[in-house]
Protein backbone atom coordinates (compact mmCIF):
# COMPACT_ATOMS: atom_id res chain seq x y z
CA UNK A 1 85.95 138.67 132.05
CA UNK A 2 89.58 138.66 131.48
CA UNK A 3 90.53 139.40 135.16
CA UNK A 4 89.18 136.18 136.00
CA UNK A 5 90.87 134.36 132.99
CA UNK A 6 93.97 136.08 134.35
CA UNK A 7 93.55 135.10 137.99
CA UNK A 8 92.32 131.35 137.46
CA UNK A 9 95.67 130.76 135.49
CA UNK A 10 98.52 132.45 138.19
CA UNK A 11 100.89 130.46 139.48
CA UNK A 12 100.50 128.30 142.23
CA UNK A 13 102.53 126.89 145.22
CA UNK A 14 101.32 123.79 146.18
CA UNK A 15 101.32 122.63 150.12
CA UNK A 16 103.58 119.71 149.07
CA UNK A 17 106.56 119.57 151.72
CA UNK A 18 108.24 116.42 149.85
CA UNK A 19 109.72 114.25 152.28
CA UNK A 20 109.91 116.93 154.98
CA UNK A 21 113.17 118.48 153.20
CA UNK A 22 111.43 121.96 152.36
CA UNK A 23 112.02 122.42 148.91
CA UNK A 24 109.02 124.04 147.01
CA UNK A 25 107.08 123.05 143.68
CA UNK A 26 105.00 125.77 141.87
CA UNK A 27 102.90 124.73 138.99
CA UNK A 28 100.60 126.90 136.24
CA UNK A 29 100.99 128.05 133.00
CA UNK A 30 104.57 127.33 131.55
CA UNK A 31 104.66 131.04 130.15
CA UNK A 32 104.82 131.71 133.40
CA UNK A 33 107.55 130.50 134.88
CA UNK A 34 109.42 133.36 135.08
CA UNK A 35 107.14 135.07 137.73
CA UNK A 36 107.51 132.93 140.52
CA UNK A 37 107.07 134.82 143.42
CA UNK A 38 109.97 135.78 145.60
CA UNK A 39 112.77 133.40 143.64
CA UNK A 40 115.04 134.70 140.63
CA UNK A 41 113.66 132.23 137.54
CA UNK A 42 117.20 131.06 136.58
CA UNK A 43 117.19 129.32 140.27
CA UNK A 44 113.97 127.54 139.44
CA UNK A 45 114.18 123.70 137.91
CA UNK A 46 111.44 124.21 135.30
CA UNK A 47 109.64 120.96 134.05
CA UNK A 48 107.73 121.79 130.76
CA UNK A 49 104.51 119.49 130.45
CA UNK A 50 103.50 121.02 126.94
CA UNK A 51 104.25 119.35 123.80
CA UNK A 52 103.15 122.84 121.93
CA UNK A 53 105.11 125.16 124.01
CA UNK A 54 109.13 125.84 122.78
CA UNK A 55 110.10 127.33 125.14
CA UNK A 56 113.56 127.04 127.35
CA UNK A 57 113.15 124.55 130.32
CA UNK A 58 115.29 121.59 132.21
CA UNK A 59 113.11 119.28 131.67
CA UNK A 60 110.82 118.70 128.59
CA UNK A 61 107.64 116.17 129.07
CA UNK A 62 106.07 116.93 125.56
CA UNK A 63 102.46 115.50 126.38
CA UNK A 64 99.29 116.41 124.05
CA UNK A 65 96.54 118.28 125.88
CA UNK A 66 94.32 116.43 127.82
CA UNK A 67 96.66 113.24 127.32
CA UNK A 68 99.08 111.28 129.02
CA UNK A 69 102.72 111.44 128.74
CA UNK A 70 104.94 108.61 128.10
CA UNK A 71 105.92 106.40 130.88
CA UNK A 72 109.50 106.81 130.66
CA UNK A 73 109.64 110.18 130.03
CA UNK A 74 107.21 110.79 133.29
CA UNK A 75 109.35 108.21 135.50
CA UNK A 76 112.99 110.48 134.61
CA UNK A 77 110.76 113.76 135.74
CA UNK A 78 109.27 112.56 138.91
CA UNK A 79 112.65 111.06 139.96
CA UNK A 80 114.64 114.38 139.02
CA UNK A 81 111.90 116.33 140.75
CA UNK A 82 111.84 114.10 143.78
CA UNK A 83 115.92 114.85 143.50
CA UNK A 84 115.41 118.41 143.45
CA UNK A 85 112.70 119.05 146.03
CA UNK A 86 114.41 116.53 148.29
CA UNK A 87 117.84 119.41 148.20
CA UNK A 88 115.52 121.74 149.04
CA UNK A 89 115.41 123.41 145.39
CA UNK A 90 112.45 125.12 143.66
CA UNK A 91 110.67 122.04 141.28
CA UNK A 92 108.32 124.96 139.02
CA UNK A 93 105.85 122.29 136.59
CA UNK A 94 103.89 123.92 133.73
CA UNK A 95 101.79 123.04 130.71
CA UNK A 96 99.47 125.17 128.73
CA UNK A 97 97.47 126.32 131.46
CA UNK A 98 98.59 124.59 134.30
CA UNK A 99 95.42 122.32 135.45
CA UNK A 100 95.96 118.60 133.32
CA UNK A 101 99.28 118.06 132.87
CA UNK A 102 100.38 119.83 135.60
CA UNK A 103 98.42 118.62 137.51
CA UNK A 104 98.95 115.30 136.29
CA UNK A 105 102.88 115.39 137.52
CA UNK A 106 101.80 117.01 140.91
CA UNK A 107 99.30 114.73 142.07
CA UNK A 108 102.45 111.72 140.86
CA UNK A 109 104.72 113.78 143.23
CA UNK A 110 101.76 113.39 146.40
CA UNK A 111 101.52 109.60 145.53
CA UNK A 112 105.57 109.72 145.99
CA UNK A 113 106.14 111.70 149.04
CA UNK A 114 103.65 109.49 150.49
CA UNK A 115 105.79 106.04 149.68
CA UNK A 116 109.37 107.70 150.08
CA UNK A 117 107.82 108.83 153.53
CA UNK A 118 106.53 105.57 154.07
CA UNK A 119 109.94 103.86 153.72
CA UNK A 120 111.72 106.44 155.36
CA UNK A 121 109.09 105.05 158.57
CA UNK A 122 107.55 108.80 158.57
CA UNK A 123 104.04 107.12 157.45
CA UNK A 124 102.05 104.13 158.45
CA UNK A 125 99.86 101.21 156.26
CA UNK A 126 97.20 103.61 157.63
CA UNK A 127 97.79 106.54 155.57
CA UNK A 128 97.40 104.52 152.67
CA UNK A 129 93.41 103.54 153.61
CA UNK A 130 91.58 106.51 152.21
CA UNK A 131 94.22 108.50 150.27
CA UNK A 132 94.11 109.50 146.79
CA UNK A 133 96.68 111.75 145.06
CA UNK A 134 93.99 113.50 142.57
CA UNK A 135 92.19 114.59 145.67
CA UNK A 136 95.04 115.14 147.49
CA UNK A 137 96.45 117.25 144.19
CA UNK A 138 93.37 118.92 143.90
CA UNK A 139 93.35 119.94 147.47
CA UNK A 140 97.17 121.08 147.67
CA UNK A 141 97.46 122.37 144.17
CA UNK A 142 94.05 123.53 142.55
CA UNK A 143 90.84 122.17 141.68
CA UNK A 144 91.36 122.46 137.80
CA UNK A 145 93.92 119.54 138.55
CA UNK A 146 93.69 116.64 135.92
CA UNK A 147 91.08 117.15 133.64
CA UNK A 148 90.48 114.08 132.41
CA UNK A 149 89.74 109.98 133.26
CA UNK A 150 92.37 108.71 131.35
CA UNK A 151 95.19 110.96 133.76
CA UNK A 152 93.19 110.21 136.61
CA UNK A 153 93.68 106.88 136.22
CA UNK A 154 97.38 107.22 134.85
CA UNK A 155 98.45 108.38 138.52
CA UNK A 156 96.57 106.54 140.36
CA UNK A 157 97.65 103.27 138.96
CA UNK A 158 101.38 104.82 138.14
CA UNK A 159 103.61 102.25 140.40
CA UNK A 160 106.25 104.40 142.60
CA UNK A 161 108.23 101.88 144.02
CA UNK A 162 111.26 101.92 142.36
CA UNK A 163 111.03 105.50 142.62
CA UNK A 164 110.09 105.49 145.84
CA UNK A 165 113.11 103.18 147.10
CA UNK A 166 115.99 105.24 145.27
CA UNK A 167 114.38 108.87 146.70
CA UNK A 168 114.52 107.43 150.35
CA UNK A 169 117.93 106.09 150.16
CA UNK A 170 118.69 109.43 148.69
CA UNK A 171 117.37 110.66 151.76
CA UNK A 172 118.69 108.40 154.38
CA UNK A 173 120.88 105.76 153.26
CA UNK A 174 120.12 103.53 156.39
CA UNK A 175 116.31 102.92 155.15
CA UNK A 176 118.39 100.23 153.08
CA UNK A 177 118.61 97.93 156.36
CA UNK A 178 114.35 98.50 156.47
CA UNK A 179 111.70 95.81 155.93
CA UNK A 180 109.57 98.10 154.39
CA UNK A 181 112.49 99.27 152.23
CA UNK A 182 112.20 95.33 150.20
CA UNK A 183 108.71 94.63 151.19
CA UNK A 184 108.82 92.34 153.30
């Protein structure tokens, strides 16, 4: 019994490639953080999704279990994880045992690849049709990710725009001179 316990928490790397620039995100339990595979822990930007864990991080999201965190907080983490990913850096994401919280910022990071790709004219409208980032989390990350309605619907209706439009200038300054980049 506890060898599964112990294998359905491990750390995962999801198949995220954010905006092509081939940094990598882990996500799991935070206790874990130090055991990502291959990459000395001090390297690793660690975002800490647990409001009962105190423990050292770069980033601190404190969100209750099975919640949602607070919309300001969220917006500062996906845009310094979009940062970090997009300089090819190791983004590691962690809450108590890595499935709603974690997964809760992961599937957010899908839904903004997907726009920053978009503006950078890497996408099409057509992606858009049938895509949804809890799936798309779920598929990429683990099937324990987001446990609940209320985060399901949290990143789904989360609006990326802004987010979106500073990542891809980040990327490629140029997009500014885009149609898609003011939606238009």
């Amino acid at each position: 019994m506890k060898r599964k316990t112990a294998e359905k928490s491990a750390l995962r790397r999801t198949t995220l490639n954010f905006a092509h620039a081939g940094g990598q995100l882990w996500g799991g339990p935070y206790r874990e953080y130090r055991s990502v595979p291959g990459i000395e822990f001090d390297k690793v930007f660690r975002i800490n999704m647990a409001l009962e864990i105190r423990m050292p991080a770069e980033l601190v999201v404190p969100t209750k279990d099975y919640g949602v965190p607070l919309t300001h907080l969220f917006n500062f983490a996906l845009l310094e994880a979009g940062r970090r990913l997009l300089r090819g850096e190791t983004v590691f994401v962690g809450c108590g045992y890595g499935h709603g919280r974690t997964g809760t910022l992961i599937a957010a990071l899908y839904k903004l690849n997907r726009e920053v790709l978009y503006l950078l004219r890497r996408g099409t409208f057509e992606d858009w049709a049938f895509y949804d980032p809890v799936l798309e989390a779920r598929r990429g990350y683990r099937l324990e990710a987001i446990e609940t309605p209320a985060q399901e619907a949290f990143v789904r209706g989360f609006d990326m725009r802004r987010l979106a439009q500073r990542l891809a200038f980040r990327a490629r300054p140029s997009v500014v001179f885009d149609k898609r980049f003011w939606g238009l």
